[in-house]
N, C-alpha and C. Protein backbone atom coordinates (compact mmCIF):
# COMPACT_ATOMS: atom_id res chain seq x y z
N UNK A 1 74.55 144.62 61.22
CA UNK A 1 74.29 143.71 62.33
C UNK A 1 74.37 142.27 61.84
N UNK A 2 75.02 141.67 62.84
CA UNK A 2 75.32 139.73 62.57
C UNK A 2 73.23 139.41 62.57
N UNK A 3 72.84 138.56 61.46
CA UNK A 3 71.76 138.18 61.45
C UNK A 3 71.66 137.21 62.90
N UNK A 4 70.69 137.60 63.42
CA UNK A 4 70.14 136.54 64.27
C UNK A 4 70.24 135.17 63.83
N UNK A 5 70.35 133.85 64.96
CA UNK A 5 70.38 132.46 64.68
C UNK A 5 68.75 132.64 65.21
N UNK A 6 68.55 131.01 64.65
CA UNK A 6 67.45 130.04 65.06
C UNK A 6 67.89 129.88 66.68
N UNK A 7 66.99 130.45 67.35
CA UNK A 7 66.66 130.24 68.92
C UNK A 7 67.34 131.19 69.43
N UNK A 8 67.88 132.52 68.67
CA UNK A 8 68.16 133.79 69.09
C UNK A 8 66.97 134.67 69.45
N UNK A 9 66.68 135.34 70.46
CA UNK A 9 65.62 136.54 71.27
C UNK A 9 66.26 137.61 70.49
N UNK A 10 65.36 138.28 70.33
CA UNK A 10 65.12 139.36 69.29
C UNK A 10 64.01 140.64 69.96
N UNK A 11 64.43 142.00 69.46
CA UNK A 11 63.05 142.77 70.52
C UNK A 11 62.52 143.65 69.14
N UNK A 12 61.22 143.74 69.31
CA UNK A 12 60.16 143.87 67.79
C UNK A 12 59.99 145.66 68.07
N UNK A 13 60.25 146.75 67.64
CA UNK A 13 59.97 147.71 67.40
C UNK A 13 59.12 148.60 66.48
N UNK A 14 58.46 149.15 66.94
CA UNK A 14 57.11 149.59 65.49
C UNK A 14 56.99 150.94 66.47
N UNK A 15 57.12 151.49 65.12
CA UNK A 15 56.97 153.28 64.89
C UNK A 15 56.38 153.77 64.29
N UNK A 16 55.94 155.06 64.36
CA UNK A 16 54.88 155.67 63.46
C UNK A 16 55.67 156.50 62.52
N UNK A 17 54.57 157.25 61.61
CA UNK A 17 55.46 157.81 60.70
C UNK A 17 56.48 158.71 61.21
N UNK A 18 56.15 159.59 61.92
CA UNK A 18 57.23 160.97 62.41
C UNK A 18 58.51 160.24 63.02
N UNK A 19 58.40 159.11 63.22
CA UNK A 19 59.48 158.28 63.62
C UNK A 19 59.43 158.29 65.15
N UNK A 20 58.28 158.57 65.50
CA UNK A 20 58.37 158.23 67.46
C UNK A 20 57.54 156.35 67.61
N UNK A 21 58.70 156.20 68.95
CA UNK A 21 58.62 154.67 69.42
C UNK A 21 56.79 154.70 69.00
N UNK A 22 56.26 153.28 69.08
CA UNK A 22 54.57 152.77 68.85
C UNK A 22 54.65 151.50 70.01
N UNK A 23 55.22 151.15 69.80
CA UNK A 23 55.36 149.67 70.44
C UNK A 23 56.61 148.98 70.67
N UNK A 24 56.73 148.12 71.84
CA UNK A 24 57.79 147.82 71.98
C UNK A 24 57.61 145.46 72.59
N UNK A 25 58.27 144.88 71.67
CA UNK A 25 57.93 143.59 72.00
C UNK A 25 59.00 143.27 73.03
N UNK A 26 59.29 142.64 73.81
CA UNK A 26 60.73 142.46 74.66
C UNK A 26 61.86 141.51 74.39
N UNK A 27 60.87 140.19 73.81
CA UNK A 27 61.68 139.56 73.25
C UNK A 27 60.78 138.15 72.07
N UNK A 28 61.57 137.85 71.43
CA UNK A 28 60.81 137.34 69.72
C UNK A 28 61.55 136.47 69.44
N UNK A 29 61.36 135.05 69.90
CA UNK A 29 62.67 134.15 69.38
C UNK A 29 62.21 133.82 68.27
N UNK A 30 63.53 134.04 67.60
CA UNK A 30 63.99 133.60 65.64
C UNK A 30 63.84 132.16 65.73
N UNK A 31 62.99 131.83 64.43
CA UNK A 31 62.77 130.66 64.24
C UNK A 31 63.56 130.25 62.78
N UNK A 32 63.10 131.15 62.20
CA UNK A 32 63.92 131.06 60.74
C UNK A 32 64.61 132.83 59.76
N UNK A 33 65.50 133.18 59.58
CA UNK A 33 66.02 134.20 59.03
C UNK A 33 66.16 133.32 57.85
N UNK A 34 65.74 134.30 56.56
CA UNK A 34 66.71 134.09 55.08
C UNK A 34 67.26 135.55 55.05
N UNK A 35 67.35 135.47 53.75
CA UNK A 35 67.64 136.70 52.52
C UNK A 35 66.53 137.53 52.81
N UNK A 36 65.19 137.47 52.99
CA UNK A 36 64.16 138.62 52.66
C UNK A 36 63.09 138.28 54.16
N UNK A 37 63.22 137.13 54.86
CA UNK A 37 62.16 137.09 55.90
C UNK A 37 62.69 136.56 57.31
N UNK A 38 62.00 136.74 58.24
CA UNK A 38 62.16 136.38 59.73
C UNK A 38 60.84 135.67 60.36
N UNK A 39 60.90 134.65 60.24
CA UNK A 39 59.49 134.05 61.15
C UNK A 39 60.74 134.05 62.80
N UNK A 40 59.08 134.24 63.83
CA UNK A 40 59.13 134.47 65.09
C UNK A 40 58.49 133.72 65.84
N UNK A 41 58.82 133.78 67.59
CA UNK A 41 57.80 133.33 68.11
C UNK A 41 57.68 133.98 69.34
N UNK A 42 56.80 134.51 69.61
CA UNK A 42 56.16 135.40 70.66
C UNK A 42 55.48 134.47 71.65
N UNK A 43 55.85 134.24 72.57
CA UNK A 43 54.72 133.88 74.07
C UNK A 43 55.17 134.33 75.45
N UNK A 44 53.60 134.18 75.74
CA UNK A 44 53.69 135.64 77.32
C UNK A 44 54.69 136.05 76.91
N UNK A 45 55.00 137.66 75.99
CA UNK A 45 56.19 138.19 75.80
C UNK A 45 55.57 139.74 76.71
N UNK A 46 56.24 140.29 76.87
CA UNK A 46 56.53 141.11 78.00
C UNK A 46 56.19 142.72 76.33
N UNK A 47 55.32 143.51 76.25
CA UNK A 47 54.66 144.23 75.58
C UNK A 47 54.66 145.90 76.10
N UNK A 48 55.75 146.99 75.93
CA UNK A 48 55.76 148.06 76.06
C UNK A 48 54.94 149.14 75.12
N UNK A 49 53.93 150.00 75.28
CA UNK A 49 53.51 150.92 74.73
C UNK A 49 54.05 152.43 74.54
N UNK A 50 53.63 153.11 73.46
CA UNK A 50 54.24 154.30 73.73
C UNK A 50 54.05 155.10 74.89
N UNK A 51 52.98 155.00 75.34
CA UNK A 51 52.60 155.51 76.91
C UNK A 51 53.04 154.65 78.33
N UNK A 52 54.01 154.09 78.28
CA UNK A 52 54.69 153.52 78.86
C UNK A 52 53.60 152.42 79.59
N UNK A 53 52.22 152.03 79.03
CA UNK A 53 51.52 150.98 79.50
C UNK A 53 52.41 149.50 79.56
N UNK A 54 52.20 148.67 79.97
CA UNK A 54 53.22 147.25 79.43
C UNK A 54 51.85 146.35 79.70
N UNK A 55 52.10 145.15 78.93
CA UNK A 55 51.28 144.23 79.40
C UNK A 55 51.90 142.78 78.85
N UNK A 56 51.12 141.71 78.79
CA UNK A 56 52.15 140.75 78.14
C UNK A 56 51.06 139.82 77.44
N UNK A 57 51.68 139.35 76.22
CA UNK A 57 50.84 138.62 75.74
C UNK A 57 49.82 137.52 75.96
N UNK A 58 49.32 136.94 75.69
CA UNK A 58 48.14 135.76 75.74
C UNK A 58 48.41 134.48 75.79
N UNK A 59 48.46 133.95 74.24
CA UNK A 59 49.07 132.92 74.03
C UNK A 59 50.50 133.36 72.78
N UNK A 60 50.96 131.97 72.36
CA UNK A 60 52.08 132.13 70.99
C UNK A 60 51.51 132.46 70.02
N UNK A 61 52.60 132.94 69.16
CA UNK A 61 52.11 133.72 68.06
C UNK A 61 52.79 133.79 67.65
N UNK A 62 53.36 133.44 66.62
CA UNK A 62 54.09 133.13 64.76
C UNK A 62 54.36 134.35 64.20
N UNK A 63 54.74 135.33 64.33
CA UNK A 63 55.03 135.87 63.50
C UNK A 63 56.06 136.50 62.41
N UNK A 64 55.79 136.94 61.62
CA UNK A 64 56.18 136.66 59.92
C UNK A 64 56.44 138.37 59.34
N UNK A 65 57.95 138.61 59.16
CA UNK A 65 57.86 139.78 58.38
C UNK A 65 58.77 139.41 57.12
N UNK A 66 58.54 140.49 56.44
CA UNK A 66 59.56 140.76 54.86
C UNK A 66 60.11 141.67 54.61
N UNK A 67 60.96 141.63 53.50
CA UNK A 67 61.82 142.65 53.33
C UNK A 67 61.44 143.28 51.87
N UNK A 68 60.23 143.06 51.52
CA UNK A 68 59.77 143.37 50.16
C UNK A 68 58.18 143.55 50.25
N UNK A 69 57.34 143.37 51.66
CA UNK A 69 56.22 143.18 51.52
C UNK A 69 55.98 144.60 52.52
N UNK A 70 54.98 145.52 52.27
CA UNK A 70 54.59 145.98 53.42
C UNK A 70 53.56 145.79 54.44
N UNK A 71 53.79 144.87 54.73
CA UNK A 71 52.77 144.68 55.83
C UNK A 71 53.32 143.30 56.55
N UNK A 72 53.22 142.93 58.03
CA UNK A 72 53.71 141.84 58.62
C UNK A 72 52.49 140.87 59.40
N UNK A 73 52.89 139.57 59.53
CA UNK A 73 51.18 138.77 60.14
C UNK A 73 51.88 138.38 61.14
N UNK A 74 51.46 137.92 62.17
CA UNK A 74 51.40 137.33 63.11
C UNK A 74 49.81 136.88 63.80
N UNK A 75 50.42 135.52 63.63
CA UNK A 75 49.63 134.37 64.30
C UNK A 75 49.27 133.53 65.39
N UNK A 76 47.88 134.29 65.87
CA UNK A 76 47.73 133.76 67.23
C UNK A 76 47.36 132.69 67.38
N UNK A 77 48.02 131.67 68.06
CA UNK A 77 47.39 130.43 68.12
C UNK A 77 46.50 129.93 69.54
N UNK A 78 45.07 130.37 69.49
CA UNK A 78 44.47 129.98 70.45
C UNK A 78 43.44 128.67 70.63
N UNK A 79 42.74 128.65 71.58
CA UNK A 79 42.29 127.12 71.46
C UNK A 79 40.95 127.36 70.50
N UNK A 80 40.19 128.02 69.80
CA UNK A 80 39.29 127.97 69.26
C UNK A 80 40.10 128.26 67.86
N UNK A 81 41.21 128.12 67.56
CA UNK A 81 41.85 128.19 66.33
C UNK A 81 42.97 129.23 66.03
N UNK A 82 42.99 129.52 64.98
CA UNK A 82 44.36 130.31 64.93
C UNK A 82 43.62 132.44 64.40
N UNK A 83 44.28 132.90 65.10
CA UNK A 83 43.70 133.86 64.42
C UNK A 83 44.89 134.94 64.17
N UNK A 84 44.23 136.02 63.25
CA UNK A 84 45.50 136.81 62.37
C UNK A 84 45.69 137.65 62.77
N UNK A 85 46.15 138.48 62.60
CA UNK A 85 46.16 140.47 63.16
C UNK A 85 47.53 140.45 61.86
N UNK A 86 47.08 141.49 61.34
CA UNK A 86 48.35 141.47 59.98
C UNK A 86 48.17 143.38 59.97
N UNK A 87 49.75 143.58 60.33
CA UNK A 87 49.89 144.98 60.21
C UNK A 87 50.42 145.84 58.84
N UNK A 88 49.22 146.88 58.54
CA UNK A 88 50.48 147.17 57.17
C UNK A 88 51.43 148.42 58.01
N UNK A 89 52.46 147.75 57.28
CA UNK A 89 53.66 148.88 57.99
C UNK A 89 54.48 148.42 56.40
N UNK A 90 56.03 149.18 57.24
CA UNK A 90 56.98 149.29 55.90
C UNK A 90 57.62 147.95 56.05
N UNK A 91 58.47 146.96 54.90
CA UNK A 91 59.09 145.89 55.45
C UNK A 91 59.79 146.61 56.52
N UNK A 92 60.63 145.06 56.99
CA UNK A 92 61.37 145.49 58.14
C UNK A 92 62.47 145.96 57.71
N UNK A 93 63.34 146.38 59.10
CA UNK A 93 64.83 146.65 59.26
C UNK A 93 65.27 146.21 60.53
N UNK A 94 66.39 145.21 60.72
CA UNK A 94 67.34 145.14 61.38
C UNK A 94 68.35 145.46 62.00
N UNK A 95 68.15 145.94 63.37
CA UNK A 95 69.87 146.97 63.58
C UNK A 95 70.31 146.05 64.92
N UNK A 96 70.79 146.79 65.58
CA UNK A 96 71.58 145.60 66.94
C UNK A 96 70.82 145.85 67.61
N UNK A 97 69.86 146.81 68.08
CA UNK A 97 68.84 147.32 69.03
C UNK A 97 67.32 146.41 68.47
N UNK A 98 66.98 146.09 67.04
CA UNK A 98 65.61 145.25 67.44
C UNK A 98 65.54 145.21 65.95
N UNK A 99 64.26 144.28 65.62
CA UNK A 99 63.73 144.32 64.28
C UNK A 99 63.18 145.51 64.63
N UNK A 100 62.65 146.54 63.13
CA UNK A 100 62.04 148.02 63.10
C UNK A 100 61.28 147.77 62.34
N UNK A 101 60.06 148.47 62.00
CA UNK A 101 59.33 149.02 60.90
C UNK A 101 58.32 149.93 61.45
N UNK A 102 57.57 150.95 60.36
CA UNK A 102 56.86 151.61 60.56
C UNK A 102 55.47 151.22 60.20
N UNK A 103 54.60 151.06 61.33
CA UNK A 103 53.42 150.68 61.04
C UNK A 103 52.70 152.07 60.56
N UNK A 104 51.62 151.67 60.10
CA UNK A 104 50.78 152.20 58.88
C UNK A 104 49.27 152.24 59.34
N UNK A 105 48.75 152.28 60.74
CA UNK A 105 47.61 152.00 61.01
C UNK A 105 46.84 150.99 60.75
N UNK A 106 46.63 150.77 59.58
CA UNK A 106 45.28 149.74 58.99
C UNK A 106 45.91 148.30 59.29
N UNK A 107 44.86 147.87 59.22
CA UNK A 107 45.23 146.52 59.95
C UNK A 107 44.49 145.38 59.37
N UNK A 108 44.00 144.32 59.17
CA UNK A 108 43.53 143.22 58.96
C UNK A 108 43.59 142.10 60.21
N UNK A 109 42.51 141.77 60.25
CA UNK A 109 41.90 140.82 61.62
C UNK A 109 41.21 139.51 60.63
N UNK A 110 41.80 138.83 61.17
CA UNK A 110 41.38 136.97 60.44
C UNK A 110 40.75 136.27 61.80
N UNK A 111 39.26 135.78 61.45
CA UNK A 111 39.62 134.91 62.69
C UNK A 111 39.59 133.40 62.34
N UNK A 112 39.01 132.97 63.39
CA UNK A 112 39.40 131.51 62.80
C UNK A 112 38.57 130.75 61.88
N UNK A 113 37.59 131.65 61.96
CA UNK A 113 36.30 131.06 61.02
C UNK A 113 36.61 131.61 59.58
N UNK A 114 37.21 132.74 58.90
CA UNK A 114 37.80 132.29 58.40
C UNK A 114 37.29 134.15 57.52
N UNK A 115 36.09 134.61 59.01
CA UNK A 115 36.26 136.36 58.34
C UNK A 115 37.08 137.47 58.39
N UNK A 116 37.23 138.27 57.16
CA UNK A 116 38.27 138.98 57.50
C UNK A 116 37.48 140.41 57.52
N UNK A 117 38.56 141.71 58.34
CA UNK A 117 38.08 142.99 59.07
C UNK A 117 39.20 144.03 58.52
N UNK A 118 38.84 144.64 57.69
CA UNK A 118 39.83 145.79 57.44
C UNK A 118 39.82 146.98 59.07
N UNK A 119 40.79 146.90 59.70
CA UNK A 119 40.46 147.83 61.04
C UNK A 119 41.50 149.16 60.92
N UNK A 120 40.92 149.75 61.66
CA UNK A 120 41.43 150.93 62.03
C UNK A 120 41.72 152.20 60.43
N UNK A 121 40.34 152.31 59.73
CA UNK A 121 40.58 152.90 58.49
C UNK A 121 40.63 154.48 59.25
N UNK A 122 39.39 154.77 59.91
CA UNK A 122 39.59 156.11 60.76
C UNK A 122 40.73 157.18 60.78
N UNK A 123 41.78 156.08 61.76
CA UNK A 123 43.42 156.28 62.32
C UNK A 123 43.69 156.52 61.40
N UNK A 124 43.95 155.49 60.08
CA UNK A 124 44.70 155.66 58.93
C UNK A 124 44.59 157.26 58.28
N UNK A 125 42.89 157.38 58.52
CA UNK A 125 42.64 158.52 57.89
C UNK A 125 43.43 159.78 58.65
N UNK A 126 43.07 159.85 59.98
CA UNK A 126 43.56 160.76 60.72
C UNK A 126 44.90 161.24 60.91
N UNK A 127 46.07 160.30 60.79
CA UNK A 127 46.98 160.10 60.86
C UNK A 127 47.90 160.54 59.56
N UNK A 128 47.00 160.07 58.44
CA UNK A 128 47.46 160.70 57.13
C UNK A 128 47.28 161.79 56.61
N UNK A 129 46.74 162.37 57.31
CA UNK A 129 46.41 164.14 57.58
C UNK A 129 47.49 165.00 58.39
N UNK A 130 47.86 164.06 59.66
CA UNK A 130 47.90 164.75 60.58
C UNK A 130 49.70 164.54 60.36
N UNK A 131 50.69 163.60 60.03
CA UNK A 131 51.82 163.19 59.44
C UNK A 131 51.93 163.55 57.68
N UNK A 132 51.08 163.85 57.34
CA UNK A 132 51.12 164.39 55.60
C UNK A 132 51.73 163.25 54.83
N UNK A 133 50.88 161.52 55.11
CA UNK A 133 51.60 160.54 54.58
C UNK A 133 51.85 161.03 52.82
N UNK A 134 52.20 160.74 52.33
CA UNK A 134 52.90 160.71 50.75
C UNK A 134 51.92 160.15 49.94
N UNK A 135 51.27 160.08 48.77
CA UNK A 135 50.36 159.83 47.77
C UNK A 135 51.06 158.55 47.57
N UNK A 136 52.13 158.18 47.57
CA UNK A 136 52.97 157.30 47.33
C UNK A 136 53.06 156.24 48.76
N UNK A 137 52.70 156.74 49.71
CA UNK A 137 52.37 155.33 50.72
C UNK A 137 50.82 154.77 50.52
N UNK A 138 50.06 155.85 50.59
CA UNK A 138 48.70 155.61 50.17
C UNK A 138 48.90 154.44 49.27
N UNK A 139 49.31 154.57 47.92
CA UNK A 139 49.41 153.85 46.72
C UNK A 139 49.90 152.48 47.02
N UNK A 140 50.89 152.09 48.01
CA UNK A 140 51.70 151.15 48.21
C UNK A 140 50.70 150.43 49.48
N UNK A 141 50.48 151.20 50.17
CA UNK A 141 49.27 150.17 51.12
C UNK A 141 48.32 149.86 51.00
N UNK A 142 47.40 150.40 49.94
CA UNK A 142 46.37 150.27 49.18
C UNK A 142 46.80 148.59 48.43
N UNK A 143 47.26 148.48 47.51
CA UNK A 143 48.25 147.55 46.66
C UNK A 143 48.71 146.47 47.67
N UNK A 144 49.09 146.76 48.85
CA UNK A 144 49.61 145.46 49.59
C UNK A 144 48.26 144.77 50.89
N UNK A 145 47.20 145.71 50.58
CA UNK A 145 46.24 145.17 51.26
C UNK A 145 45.42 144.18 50.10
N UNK A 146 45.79 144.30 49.00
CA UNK A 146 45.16 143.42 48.29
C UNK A 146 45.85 142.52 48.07
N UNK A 147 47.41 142.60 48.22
CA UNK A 147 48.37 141.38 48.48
C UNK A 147 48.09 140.38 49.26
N UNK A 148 47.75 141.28 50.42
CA UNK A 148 47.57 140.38 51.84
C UNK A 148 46.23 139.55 51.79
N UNK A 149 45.32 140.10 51.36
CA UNK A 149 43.94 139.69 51.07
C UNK A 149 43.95 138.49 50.26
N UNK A 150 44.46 138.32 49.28
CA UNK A 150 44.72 137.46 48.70
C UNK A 150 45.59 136.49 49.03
N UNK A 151 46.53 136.75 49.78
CA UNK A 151 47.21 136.09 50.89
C UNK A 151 46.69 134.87 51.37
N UNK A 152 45.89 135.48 52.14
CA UNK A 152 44.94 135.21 53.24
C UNK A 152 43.58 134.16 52.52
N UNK A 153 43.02 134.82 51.39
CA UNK A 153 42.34 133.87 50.82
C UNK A 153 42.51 132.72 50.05
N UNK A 154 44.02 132.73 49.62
CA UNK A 154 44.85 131.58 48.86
C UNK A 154 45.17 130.40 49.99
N UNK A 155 45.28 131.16 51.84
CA UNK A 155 46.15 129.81 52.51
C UNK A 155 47.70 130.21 52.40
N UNK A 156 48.00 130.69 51.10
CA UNK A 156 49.38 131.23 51.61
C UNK A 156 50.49 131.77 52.37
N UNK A 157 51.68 131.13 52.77
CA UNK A 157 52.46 131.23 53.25
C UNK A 157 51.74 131.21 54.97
N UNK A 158 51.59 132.53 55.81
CA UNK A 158 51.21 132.15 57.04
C UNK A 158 50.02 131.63 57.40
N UNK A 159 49.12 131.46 56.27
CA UNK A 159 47.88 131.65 56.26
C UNK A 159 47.35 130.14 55.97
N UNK A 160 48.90 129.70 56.09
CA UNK A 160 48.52 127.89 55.90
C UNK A 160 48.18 127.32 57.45
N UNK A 161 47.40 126.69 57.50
CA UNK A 161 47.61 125.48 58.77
C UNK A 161 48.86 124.77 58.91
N UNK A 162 49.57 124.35 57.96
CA UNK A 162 50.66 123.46 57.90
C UNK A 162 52.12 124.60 58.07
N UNK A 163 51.50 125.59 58.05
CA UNK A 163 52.62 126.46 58.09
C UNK A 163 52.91 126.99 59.29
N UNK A 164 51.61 126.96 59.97
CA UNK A 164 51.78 127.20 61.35
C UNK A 164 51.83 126.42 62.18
N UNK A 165 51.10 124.92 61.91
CA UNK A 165 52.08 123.77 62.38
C UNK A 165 53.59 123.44 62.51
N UNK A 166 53.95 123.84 61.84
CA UNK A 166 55.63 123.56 61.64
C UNK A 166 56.61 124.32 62.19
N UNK A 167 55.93 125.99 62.30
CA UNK A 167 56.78 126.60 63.30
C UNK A 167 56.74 126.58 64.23
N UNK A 168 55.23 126.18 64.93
CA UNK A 168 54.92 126.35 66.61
C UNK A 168 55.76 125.03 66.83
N UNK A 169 55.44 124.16 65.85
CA UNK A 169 56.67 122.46 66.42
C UNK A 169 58.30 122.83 66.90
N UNK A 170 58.26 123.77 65.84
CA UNK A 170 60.10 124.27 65.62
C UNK A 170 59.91 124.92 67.06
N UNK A 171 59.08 125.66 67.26
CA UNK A 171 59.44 126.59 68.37
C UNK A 171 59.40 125.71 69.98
N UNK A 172 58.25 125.14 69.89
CA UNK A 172 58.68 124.54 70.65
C UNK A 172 59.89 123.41 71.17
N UNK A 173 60.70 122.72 70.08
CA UNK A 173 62.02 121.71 69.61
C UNK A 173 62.70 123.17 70.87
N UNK A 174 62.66 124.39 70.27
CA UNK A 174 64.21 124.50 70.80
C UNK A 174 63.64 125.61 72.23
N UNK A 175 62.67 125.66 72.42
CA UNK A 175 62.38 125.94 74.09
C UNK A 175 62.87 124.72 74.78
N UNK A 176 62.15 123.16 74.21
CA UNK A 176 62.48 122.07 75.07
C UNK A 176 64.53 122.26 75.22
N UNK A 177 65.09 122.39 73.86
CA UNK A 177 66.09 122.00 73.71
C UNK A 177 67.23 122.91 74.71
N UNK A 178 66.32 124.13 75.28
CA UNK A 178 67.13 124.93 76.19
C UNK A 178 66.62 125.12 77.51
N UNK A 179 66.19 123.97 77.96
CA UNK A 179 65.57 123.70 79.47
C UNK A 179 66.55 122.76 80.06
């Protein structure tokens, strides 16, 4: 697939392990593609479930995947500050139909004050029973939750203020720039 441009719509796909749909985003304008990452920007985006629920987002939201990391953040930017929801899943993949990855249950919740929430260990558990995850994902999400953690406690990369300043600016440059 031709990489997406800057101010190209994009639709966000997340699956579970057995490989059935999880979620469906509608559309994700590209803010920046390299070699290994895709920052996004999500507002009132239009939100399909596997149970065919839909709903649509809140406010914008930044979000940030890799091609080497497992787990992806996205950043809500609301008026009492910015807050996190960071999924571990597999990096992504790109095809002509959407960004992909397989989420992983566990989750991490930032808020703006600045605590963080390991969520949904339960699921993880249940799920890794019930799909026979691999000793070898265990190992790798285990390992990238302490990535992220540290992430998160360094300020790094999404986890900067200035970092999320600069894309919500970008994002907004090229909404204005296509009105």
């Amino acid at each position: 697939m031709q990489v997406p441009k800057e101010g190209d719509y994009i639709a966000i796909q997340s699956y579970k392990h057995d490989g059935s749909l999880h979620r469906t985003w509608k559309e994700t304008m590209v803010l920046k593609t390299s070699e290994n990452s895709l920052i996004g920007c999500n507002d009132h985006t239009l939100v399909t479930e596997d149970d065919g629920r839909r709903w649509v987002t809140r406010e914008p939201a930044i979000v940030f995947f890799h091609k080497h990391y497992w787990f992806n953040v996205v950043a809500m930017i609301r008026d009492n500050g910015v807050s996190y929801y960071c999924n571990l899943a597999t990096p992504y993949a790109l095809d002509r139909e959407a960004l992909k990855y397989i989420d992983y249950d566990l989750d991490i919740k930032v808020f703006p004050n600045g605590e963080k929430r390991l969520l949904d260990v339960d699921e993880y558990k249940q799920h890794s029973v019930h799909w026979n995850y691999p000793p070898e994902i265990d190992h790798i999400l285990k390992q990238n939750v302490k990535v992220l953690v540290d992430w998160i406690n360094q300020g790094k990369g999404p986890f900067s203020q200035a970092y999320i300043d600069i894309w919500y600016r970008r994002y907004q440059e090229l909404l204005h720039r296509r009105a």
